[in-house]
N, C-alpha and C. Protein backbone atom coordinates (compact mmCIF):
# COMPACT_ATOMS: atom_id res chain seq x y z
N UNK A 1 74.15 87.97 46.31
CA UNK A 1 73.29 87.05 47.02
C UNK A 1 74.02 86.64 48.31
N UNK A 2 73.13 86.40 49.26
CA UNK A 2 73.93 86.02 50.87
C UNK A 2 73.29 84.87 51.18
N UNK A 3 73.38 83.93 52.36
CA UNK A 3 72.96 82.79 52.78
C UNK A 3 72.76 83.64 54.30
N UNK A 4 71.76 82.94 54.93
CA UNK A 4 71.66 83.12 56.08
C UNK A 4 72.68 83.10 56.78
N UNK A 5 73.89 82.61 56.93
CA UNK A 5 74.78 82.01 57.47
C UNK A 5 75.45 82.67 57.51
N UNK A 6 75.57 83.92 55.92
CA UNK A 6 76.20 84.92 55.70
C UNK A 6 77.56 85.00 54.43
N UNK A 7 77.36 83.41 53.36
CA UNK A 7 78.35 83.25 52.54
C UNK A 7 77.29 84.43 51.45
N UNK A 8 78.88 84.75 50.67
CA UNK A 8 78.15 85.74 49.55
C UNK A 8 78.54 85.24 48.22
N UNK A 9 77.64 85.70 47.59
CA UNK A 9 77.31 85.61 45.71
C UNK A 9 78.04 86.53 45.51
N UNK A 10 78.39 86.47 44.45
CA UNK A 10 78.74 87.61 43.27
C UNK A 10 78.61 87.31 41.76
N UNK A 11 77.14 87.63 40.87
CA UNK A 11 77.40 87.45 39.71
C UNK A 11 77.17 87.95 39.10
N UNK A 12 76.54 88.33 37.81
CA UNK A 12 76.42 89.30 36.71
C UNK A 12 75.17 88.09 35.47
N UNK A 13 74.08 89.13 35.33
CA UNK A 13 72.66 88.49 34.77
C UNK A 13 72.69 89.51 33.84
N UNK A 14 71.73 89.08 32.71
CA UNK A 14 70.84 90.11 31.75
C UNK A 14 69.27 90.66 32.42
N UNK A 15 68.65 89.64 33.14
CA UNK A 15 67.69 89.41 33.46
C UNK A 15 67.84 89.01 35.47
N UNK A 16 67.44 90.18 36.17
CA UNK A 16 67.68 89.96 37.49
C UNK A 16 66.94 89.48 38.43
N UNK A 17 65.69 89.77 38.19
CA UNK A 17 64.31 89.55 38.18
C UNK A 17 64.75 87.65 38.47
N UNK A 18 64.68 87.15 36.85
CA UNK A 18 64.76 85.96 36.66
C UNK A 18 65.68 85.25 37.29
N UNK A 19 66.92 85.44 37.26
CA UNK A 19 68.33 85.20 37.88
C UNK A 19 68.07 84.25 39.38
N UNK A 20 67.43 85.64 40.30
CA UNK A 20 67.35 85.81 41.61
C UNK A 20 66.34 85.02 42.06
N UNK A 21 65.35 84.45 40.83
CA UNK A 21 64.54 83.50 41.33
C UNK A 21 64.91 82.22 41.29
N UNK A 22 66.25 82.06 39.88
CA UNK A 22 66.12 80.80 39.96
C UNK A 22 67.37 79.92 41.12
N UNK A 23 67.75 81.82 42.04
CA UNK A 23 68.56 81.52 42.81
C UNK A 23 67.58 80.76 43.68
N UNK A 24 66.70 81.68 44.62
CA UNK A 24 65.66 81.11 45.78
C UNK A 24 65.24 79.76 45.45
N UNK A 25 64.89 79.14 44.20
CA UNK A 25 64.27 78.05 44.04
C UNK A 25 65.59 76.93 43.58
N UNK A 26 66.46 77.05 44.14
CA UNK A 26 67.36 76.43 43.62
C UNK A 26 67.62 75.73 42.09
N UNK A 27 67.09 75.96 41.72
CA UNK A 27 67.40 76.09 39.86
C UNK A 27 68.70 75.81 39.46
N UNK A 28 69.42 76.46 39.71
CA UNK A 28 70.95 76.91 39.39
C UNK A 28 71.67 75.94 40.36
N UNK A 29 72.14 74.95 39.76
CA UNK A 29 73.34 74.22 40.23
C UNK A 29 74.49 75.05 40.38
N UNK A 30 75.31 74.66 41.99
CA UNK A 30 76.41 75.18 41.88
C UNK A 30 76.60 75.99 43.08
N UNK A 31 77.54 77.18 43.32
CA UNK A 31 77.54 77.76 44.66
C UNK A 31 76.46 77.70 45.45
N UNK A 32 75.71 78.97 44.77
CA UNK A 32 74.23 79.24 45.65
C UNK A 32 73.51 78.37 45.96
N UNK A 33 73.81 77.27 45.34
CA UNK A 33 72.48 76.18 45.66
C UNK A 33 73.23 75.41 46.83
N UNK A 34 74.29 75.22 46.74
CA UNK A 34 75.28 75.02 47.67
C UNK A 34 75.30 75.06 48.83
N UNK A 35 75.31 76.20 49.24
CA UNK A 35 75.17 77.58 50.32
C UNK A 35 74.58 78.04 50.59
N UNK A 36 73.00 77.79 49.84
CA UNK A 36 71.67 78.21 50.46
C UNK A 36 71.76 80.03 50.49
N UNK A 37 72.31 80.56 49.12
CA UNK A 37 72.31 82.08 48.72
C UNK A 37 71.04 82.42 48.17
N UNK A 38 70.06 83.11 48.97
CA UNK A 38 68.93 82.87 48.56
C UNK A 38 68.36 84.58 48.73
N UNK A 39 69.52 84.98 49.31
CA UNK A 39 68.82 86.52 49.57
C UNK A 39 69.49 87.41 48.87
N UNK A 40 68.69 88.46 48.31
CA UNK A 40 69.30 89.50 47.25
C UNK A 40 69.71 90.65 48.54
N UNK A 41 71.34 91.14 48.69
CA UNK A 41 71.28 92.29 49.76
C UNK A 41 71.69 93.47 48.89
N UNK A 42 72.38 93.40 47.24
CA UNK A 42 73.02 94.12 47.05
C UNK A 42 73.08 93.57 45.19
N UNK A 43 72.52 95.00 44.70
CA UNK A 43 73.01 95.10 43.29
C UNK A 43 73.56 95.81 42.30
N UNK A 44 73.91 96.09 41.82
CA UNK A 44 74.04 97.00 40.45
C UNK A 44 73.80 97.03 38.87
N UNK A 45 73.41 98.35 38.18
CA UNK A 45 72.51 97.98 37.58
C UNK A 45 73.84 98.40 35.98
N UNK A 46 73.88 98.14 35.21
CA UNK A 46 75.01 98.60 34.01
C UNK A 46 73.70 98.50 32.70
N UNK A 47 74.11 99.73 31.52
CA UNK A 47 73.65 99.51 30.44
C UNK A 47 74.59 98.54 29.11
N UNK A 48 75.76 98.33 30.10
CA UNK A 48 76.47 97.22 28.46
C UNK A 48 77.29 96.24 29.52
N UNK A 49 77.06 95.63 28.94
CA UNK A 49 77.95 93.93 29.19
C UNK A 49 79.00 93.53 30.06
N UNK A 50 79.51 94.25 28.73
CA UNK A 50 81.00 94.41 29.03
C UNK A 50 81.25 94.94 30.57
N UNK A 51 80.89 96.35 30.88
CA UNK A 51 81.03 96.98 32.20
C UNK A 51 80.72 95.97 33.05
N UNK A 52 79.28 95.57 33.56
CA UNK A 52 78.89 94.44 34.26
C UNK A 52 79.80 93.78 34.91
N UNK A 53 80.53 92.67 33.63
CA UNK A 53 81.42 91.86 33.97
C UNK A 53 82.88 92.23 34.26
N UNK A 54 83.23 93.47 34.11
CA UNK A 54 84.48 94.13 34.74
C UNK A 54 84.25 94.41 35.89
N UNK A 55 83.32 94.75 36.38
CA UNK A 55 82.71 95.17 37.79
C UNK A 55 82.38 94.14 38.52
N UNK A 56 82.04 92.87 38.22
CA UNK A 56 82.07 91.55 38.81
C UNK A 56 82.91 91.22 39.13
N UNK A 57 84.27 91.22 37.89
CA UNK A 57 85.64 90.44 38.37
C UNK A 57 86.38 91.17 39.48
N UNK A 58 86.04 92.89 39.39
CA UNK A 58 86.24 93.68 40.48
C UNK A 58 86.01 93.11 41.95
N UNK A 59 84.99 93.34 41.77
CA UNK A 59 84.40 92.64 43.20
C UNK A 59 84.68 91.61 43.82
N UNK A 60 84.79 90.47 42.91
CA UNK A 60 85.23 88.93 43.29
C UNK A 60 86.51 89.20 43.77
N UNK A 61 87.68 89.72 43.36
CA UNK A 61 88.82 90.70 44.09
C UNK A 61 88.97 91.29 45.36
N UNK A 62 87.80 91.39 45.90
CA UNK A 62 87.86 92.14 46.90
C UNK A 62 87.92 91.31 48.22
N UNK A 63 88.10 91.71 49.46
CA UNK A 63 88.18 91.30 50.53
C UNK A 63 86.66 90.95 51.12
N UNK A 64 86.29 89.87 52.10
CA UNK A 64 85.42 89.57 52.20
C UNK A 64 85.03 91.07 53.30
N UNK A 65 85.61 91.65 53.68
CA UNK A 65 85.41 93.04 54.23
C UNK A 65 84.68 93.49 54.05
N UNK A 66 85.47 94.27 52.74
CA UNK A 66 85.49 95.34 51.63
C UNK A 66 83.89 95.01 51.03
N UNK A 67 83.66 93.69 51.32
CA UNK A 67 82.17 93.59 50.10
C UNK A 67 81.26 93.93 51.53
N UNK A 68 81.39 93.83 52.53
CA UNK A 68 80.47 93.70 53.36
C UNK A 68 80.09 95.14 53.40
N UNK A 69 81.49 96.02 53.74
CA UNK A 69 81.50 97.83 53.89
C UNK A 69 80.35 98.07 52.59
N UNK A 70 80.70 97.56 51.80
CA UNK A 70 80.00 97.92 50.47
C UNK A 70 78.50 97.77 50.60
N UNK A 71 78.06 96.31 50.84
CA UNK A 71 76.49 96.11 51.45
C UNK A 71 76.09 96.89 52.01
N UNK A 72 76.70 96.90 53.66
CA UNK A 72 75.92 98.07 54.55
C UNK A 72 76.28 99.43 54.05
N UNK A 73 76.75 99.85 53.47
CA UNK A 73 76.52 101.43 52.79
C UNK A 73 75.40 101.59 52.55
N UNK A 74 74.68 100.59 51.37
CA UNK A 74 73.16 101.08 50.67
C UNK A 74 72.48 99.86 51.85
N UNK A 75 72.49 98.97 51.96
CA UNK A 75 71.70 97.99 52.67
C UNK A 75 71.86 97.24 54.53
N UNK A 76 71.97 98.58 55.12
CA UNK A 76 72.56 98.44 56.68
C UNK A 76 72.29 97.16 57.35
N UNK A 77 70.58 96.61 56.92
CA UNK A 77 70.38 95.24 57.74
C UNK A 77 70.48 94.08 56.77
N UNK A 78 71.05 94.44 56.00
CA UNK A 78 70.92 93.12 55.33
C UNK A 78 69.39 92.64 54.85
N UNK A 79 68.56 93.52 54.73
CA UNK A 79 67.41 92.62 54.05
C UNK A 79 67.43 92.20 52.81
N UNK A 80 66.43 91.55 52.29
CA UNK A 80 66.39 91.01 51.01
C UNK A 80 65.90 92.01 50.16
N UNK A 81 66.54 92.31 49.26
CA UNK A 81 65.77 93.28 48.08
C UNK A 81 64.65 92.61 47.72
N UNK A 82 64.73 91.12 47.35
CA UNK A 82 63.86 91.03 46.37
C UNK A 82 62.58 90.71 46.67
N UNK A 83 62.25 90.59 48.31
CA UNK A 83 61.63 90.47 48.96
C UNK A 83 59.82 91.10 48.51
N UNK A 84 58.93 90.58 48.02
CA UNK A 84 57.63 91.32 47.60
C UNK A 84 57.62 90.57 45.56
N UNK A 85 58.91 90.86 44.98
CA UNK A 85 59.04 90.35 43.83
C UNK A 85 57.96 89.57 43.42
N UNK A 86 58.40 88.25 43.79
CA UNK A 86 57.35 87.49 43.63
C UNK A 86 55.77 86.70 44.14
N UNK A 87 55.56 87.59 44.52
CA UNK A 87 54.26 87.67 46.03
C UNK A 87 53.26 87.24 44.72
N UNK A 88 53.24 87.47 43.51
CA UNK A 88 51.69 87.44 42.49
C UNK A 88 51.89 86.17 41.98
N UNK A 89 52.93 85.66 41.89
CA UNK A 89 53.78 84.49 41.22
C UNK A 89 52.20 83.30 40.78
N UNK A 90 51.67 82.59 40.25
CA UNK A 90 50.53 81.98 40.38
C UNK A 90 51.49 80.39 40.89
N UNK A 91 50.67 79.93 41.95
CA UNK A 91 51.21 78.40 42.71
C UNK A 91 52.68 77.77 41.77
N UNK A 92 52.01 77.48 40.54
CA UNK A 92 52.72 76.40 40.05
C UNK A 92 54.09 77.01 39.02
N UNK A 93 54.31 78.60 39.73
CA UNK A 93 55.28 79.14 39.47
C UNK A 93 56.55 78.96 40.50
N UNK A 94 55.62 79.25 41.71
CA UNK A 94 56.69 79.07 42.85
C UNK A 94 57.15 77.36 43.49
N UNK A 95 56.79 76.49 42.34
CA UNK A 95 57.39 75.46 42.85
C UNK A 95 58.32 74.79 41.77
């Protein structure tokens, strides 16, 4: 997750879909809500747990660089993935 501003997320969900919304709607106390991390630029997808969260702590490791090189590889402008997601959402979802 990124902020306009350009601070970055790094976390690890079961459910991404859900996660990423209750990033945008500020839900989730804590960094992102913080920092206004509201845009999905960059994910990965694991079938067990375990991996996930080795690959998280990976990352959190890394240079604020190194994560950026990594973004623009698959995502050059920075848009929002999740962008369209919730477009059907009915009103009293999106508030």
């Amino acid at each position: 997750m990124a902020s306009s501003s350009g601070t970055l997320y790094i976390g690890v969900t079961n459910n991404l879909i859900k996660r990423v919304w209750d990033h945008k709607i500020n839900k989730v106390d804590g960094f992102t809500k913080k920092y206004s991390c509201h845009k999905l630029v960059y994910y990965e997808c694991y079938q067990l747990i375990e991996a996930a969260i080795t690959r998280e702590k990976q990352l959190k490791k890394w240079s604020r660089k190194k994560k950026e090189i990594l973004i623009t590889r698959y995502n050059p402008h920075w848009k929002d993935l999740s962008d369209g997601w919730y477009d059907n959402l009915p009103k009293n979802k999106k508030e």
